[in-house]
Protein backbone atom coordinates (compact mmCIF):
# COMPACT_ATOMS: atom_id res chain seq x y z
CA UNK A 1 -27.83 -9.73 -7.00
CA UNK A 2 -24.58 -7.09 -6.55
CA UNK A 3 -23.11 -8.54 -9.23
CA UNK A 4 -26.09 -7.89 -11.49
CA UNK A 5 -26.13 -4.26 -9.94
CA UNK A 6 -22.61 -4.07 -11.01
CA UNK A 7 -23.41 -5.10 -14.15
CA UNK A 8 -26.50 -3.28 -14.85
CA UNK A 9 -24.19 -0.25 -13.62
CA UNK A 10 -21.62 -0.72 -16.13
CA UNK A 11 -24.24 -0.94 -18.96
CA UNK A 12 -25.66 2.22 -17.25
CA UNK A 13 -21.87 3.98 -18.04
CA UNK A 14 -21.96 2.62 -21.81
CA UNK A 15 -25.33 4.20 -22.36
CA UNK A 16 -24.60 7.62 -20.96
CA UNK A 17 -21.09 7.54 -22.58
CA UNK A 18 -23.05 6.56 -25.99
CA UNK A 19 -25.28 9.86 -25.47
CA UNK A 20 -22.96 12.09 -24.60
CA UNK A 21 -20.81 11.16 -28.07
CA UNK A 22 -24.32 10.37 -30.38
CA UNK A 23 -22.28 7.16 -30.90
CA UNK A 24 -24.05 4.44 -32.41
CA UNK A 25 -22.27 1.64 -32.38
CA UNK A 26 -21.20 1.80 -28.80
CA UNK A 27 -25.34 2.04 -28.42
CA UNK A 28 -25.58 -1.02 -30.60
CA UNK A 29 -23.13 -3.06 -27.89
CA UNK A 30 -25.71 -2.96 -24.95
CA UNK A 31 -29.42 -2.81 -27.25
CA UNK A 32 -30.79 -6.51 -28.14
CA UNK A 33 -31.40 -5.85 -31.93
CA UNK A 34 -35.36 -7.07 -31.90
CA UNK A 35 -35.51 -4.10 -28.83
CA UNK A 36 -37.83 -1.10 -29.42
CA UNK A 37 -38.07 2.46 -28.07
CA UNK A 38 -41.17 3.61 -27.21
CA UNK A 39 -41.84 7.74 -25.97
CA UNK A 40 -44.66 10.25 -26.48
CA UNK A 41 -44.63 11.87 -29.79
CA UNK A 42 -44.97 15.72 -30.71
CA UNK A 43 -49.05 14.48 -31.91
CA UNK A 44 -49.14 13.25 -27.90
CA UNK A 45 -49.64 9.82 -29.85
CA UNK A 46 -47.66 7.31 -28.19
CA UNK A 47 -44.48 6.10 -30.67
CA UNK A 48 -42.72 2.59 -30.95
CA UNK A 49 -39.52 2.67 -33.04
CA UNK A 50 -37.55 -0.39 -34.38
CA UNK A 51 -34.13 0.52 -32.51
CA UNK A 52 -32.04 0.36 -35.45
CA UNK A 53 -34.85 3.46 -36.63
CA UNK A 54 -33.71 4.86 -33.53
CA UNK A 55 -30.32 4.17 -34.07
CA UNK A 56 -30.07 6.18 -37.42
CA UNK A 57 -31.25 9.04 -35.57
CA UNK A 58 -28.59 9.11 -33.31
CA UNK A 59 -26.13 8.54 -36.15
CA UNK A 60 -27.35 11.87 -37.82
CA UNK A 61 -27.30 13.98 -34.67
CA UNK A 62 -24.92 16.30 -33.02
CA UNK A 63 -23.03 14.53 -29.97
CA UNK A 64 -23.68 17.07 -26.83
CA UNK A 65 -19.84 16.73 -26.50
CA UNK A 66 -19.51 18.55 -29.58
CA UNK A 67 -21.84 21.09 -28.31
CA UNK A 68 -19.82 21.30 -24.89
CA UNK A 69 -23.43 21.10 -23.03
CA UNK A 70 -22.93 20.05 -19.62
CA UNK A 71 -22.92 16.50 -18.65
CA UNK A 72 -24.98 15.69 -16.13
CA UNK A 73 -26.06 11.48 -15.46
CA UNK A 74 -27.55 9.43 -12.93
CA UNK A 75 -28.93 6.19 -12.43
CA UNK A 76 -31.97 6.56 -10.37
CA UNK A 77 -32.88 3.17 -9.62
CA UNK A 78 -31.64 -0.35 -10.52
CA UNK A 79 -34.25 -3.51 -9.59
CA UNK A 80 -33.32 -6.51 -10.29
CA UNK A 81 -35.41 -9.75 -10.21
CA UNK A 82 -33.80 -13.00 -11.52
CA UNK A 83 -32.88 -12.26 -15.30
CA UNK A 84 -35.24 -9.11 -15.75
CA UNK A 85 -34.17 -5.74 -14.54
CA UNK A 86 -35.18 -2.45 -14.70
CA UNK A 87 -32.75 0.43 -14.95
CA UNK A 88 -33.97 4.04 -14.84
CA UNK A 89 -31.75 6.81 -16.14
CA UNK A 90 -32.03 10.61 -16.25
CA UNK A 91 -29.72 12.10 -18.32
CA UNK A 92 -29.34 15.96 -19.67
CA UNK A 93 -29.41 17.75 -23.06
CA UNK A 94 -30.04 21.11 -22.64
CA UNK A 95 -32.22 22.52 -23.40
CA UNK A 96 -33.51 18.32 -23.20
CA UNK A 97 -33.86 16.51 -19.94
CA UNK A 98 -34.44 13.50 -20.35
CA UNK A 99 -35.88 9.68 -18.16
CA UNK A 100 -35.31 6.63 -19.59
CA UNK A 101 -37.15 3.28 -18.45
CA UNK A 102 -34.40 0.74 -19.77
CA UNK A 103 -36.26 -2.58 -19.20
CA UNK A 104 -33.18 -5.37 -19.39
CA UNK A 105 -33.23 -9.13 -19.94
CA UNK A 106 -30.15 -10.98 -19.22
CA UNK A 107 -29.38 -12.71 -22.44
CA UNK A 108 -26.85 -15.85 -22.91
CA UNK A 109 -25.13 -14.18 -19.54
CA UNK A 110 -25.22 -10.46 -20.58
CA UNK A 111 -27.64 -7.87 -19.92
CA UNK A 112 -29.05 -6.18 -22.80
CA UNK A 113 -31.55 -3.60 -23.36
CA UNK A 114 -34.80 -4.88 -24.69
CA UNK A 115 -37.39 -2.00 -24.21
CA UNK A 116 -35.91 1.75 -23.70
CA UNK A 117 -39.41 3.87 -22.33
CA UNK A 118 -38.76 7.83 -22.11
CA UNK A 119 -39.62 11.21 -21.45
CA UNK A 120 -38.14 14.46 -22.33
CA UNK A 121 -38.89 17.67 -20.83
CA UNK A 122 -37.63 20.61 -22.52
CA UNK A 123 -36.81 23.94 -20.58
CA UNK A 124 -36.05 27.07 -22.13
């Protein structure tokens, strides 16, 4: 189970590293390609996106590095039960704060991200 944690940890630091530089590909190392993200849309309909649609958003937006916005992770919670986890994230934007449900299977012996689930809160 701690090595799991440890793992689930590590893909934890890819993820945040990944937002903080809008980079892709380094998203594209820890996603399973059939996974999905799934968040409440501007209509207040709820939206499922194909993660490489996802994916080409974060290719066209501006990295918060590049912004020099304040970082500002943390893992909230792992669980862990067998080969299913559940990681949640918060993770800051500003003026976007964001939660992130990252449900992970592990997957021929490496945890990927099958389901991302989140929320963003904006504050002026």
């Amino acid at each position: 189970m701690q090595d799991a944690e440890h793992a689930l940890r590590a893909l934890a630091q890819v993820y945040f590293d990944a937002a903080y530089d809008m980079d892709a590909e380094r998203f594209q190392t820890i996603f399973h390609p059939l996974s999905a993200v799934t968040r409440i849309g501007d209509d207040g309909e709820v939206g499922v996106m194909p993660i490489e649609t996802w994916l080409a958003g974060v290719r066209n937006a501006t990295a918060p590095r590049k912004l020099e916005l304040e970082r500002k992770d943390e893992v909230v919670v792992i669980d862990v039960s067998d080969n299913l986890a559940l990681v949640k994230l918060r993770l800051q934007m500003p003026p976007r704060y964001f939660t992130d449900l990252l449900s992970c299977l592990k997957v021929h012996g490496a945890w990927k991200i099958v389901q991302k689930v989140m929320s963003v809160d904006v504050r002026q």
